[in-house]
Protein backbone atom coordinates (compact mmCIF):
# COMPACT_ATOMS: atom_id res chain seq x y z
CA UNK A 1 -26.96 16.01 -83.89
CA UNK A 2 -30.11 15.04 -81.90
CA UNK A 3 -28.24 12.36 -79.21
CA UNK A 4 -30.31 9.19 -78.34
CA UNK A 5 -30.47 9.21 -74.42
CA UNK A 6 -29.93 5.96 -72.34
CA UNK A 7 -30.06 5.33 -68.84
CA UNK A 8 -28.43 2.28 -67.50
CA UNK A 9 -29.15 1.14 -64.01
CA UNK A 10 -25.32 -0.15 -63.12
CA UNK A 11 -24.11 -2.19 -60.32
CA UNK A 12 -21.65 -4.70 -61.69
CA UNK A 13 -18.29 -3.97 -63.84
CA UNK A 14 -19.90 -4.87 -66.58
CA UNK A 15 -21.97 -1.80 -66.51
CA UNK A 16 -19.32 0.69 -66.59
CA UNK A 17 -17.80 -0.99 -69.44
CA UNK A 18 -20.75 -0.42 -71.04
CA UNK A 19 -20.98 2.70 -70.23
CA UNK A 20 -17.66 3.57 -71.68
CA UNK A 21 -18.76 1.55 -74.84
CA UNK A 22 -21.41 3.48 -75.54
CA UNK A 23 -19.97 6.93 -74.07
CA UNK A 24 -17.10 6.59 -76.95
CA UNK A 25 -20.39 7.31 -79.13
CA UNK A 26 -21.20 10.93 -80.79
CA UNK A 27 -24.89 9.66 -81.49
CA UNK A 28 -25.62 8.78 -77.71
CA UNK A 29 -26.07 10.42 -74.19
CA UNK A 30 -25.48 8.24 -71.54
CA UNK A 31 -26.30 8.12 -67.71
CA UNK A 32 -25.54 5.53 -65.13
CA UNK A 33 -27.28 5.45 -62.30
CA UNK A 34 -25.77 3.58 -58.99
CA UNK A 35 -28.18 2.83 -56.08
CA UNK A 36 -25.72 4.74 -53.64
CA UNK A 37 -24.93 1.70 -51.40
CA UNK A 38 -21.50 1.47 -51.80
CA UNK A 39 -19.31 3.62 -50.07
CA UNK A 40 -16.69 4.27 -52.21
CA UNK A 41 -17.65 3.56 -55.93
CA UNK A 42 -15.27 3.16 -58.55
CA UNK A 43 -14.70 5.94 -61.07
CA UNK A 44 -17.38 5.77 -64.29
CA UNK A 45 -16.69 6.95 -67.70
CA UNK A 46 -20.00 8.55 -67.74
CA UNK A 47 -22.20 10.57 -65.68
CA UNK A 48 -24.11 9.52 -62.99
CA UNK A 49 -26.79 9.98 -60.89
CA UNK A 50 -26.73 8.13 -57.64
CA UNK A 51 -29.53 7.20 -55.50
CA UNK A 52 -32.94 5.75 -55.79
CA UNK A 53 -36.17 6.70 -57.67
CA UNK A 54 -39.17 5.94 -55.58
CA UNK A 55 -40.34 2.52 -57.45
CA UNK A 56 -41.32 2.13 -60.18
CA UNK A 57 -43.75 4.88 -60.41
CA UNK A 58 -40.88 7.46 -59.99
CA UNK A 59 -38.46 5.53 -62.53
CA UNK A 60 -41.01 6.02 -65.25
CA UNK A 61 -41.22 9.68 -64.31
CA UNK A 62 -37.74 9.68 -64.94
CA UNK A 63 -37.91 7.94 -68.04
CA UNK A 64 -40.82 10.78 -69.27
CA UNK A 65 -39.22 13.54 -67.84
CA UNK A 66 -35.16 13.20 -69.32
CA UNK A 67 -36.55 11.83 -73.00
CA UNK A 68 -34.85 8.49 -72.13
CA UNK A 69 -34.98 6.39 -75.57
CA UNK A 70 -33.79 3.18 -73.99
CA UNK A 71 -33.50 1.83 -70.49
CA UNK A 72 -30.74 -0.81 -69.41
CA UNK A 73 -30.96 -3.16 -66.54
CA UNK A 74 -27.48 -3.58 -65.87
CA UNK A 75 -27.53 -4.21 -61.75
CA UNK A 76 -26.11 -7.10 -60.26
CA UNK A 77 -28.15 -10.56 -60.87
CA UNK A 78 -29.70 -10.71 -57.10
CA UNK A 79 -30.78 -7.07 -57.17
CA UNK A 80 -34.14 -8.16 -57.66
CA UNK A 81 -36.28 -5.19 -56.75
CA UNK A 82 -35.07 -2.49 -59.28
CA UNK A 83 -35.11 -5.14 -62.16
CA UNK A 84 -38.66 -5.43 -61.25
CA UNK A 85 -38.92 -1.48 -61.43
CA UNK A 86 -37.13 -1.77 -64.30
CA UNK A 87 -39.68 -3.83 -66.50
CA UNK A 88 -42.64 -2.09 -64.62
CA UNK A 89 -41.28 1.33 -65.62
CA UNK A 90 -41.00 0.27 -69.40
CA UNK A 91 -44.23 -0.94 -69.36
CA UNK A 92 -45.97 2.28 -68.79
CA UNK A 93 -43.98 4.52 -70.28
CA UNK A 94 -43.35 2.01 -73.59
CA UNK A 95 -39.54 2.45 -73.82
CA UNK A 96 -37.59 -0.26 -74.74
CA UNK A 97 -35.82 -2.24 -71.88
CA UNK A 98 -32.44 -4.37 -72.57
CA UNK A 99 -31.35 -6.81 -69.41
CA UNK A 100 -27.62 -6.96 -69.52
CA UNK A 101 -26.85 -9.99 -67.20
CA UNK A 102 -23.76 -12.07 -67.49
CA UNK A 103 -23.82 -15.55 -66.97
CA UNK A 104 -23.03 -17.55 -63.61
CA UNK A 105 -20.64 -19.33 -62.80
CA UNK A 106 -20.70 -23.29 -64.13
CA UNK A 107 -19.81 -26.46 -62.21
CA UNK A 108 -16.39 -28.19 -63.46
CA UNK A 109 -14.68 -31.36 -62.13
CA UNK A 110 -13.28 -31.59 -58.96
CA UNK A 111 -16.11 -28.81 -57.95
CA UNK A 112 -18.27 -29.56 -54.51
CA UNK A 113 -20.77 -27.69 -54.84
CA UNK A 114 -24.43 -27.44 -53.30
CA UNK A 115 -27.08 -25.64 -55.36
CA UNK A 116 -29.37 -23.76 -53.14
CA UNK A 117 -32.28 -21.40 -53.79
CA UNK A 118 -31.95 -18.88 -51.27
CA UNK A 119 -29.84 -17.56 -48.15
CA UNK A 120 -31.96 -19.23 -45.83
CA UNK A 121 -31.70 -22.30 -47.60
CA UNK A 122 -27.69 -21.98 -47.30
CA UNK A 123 -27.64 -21.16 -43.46
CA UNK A 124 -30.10 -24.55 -43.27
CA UNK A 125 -27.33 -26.45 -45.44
CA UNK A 126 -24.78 -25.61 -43.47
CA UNK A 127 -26.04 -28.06 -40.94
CA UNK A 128 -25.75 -27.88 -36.69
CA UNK A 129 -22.08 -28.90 -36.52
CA UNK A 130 -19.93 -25.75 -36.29
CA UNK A 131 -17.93 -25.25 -39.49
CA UNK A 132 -15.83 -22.55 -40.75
CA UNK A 133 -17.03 -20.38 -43.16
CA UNK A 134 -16.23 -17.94 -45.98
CA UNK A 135 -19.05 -15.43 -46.11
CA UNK A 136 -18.92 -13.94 -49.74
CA UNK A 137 -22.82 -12.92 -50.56
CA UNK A 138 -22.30 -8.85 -49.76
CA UNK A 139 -23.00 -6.83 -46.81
CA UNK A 140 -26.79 -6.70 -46.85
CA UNK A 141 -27.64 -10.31 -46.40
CA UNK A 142 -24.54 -11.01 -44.28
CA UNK A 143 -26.68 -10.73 -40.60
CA UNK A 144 -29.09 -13.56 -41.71
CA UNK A 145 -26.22 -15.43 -40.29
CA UNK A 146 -26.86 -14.38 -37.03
CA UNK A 147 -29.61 -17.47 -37.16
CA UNK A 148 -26.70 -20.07 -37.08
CA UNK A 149 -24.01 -18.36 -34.44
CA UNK A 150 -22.16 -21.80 -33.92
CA UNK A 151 -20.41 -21.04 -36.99
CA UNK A 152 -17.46 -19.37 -36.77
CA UNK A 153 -17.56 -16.80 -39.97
CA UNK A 154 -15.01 -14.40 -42.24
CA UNK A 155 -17.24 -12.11 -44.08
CA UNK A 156 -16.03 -10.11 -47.19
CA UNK A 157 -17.76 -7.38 -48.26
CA UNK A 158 -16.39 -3.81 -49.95
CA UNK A 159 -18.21 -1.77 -47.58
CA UNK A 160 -18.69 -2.23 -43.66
CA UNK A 161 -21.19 -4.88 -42.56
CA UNK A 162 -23.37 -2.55 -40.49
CA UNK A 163 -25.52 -3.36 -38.28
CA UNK A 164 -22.78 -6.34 -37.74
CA UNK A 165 -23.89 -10.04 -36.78
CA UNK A 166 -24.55 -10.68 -33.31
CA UNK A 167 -23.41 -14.33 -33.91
CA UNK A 168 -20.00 -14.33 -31.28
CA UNK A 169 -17.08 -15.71 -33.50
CA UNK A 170 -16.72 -13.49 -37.04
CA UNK A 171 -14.13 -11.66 -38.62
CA UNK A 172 -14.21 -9.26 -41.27
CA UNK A 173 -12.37 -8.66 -44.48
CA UNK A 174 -13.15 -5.46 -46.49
CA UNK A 175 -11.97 -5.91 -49.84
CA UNK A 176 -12.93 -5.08 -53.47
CA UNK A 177 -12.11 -7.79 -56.21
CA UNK A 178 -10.39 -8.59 -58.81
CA UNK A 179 -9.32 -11.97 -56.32
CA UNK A 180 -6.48 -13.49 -57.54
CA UNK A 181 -7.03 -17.61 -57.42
CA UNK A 182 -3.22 -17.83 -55.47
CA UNK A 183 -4.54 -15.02 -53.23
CA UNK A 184 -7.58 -16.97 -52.70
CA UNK A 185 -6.17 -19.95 -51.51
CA UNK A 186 -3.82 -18.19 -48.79
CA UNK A 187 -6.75 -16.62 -47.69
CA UNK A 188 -8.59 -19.91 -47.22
CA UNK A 189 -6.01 -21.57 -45.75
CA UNK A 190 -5.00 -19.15 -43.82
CA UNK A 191 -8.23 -18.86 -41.94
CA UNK A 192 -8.68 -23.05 -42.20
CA UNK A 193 -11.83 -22.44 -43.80
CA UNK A 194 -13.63 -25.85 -44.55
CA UNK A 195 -16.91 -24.22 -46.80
CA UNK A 196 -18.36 -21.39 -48.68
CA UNK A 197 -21.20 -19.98 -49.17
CA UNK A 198 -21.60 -17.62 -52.39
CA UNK A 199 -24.11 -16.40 -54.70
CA UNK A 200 -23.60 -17.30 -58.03
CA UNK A 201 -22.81 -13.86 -59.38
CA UNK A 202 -20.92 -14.97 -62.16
CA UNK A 203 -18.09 -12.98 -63.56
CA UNK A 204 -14.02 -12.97 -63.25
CA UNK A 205 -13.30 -10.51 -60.56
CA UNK A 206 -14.43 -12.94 -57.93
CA UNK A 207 -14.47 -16.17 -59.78
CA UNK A 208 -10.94 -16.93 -57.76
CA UNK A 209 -12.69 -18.23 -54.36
CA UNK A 210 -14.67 -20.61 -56.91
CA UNK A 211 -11.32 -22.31 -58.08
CA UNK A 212 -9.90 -22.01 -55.27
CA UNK A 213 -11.94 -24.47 -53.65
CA UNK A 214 -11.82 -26.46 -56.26
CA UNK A 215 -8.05 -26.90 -56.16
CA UNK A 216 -8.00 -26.92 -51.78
CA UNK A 217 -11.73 -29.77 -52.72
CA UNK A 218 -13.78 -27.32 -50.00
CA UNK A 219 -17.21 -27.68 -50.50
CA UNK A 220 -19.50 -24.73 -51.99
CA UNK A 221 -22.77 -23.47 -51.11
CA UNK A 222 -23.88 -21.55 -54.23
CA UNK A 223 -26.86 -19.70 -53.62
CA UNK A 224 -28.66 -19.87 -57.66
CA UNK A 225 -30.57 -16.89 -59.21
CA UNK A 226 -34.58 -16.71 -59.75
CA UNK A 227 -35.27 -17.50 -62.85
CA UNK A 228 -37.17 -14.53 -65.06
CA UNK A 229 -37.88 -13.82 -68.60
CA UNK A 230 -36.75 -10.71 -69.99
CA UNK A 231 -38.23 -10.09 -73.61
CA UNK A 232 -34.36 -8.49 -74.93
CA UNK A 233 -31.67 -9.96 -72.98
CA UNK A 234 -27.80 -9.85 -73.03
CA UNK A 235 -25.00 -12.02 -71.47
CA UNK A 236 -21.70 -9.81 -72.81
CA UNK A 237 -20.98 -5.98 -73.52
CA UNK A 238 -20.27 -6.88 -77.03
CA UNK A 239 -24.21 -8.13 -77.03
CA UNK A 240 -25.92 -5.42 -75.44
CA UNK A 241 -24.33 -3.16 -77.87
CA UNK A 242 -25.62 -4.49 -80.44
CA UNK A 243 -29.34 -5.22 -79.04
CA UNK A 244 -29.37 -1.61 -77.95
CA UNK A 245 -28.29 -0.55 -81.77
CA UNK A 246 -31.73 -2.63 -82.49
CA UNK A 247 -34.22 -1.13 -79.89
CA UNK A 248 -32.76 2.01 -80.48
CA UNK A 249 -33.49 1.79 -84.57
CA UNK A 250 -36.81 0.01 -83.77
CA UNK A 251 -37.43 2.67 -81.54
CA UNK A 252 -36.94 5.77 -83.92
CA UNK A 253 -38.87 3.60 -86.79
CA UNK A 254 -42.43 3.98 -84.76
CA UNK A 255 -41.80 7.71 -84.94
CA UNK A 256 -41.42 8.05 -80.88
């Protein structure tokens, strides 16, 4: 049988379980393909190939050069640059591209939350009064911080913060979620923690801080996503399975 080949750019759970969807397939070859920044990745049900491509110049190469049929965004919501590559690279090359992005998070009552547009935007929020906060938008934006020290900080991030802030009163917590909402709440109170700032990533493995404030009534930052139109997009596994069933049909109809 002549396999269909996708490549799916991962970096949230919800590409691995997609990648074990469509692995369990005798029709389809599938890669995933992890940008490399995270130390210690969990195990994939598929293979993968780790590390950049050189833009988007060197994604379509890759594209040409393993017969990819169809090319799935699935990286985290704020990982901006490769989605760009992403859409660039289909465009030249003319293979189909399916955005798998799962919704964020949405506001309920008792939630005190502040909707900002970027991480600059949530250091200006946080005002000049010193306040304690819970520092949960990865390791890679983390040192922006350093341009409000007053504030003390506990950063959590699965790998090392490195170069760390400057800023003199942080602490760091290395963990990798699923957060557990009564785990959450120790933690806050534990540290007397009086705000958060987050991006709204969405998903259930670290939706816990989210209620958690809620139920303690601490205040949220919650840094929002740019908005961009993708022609074929998905918000669950279940749907990019079946869009990809479509683009991969449509695909073999042209004759390519």
């Amino acid at each position: 049988m002549d396999k269909r080949r996708i490549l799916i750019l991962g970096g949230m759970t919800e590409a691995r379980d997609l990648a074990g969807r469509l692995a369990e397939r005798a029709d389809l070859a599938v890669t995933l393909s992890l940008a490399g920044r995270t130390l210690d990745p969990a195990p994939q049900p598929v293979p993968v190939r780790t590390g950049g491509f050189g833009g988007a110049e060197g994604l379509a190469a890759y594209l040409g050069s393993h017969a990819i049929d169809l090319l799935i965004d699935a990286t985290h919501p704020f990982a901006k640059q490769i989605s760009v590559n992403a859409r660039a690279a289909s465009a030249a090359t003319g293979i189909p591209l399916l955005r798998l992005e799962r919704l964020g998070w949405e506001e309920a009552p008792g939630d005190r939350w502040t909707r900002v547009a970027s991480v600059s935007d949530a250091i200006t929020a946080l005002g000049e009064t010193p306040r304690r906060v819970f520092l949960t938008i990865g390791r890679q934006e983390a040192k922006v911080f350093d341009a409000a020290p007053q504030h003390h900080y506990l950063v959590r991030s699965v790998d090392p913060v490195d170069p760390p802030l400057d800023a003199p009163d942080v602490e760091y917590l290395l963990s990798r979620g699923p957060f557990a909402v009564e785990d959450e709440i120790a933690l806050l109170r534990a540290h007397g923690i009086d705000v958060i700032v987050s991006k709204n990533s969405g998903g259930e493995a670290t939706q816990g801080k989210i209620t958690a404030a809620r139920a303690l009534g601490l205040p949220v930052l919650l840094i929002e996503r740019a908005a961009v139109a993708d022609d074929h997009r998905a918000e669950t596994v279940e749907d990019a399975v079946r869009l990809a069933d479509h683009l991969l049909a449509s695909f073999r109809k042209r004759g390519v």
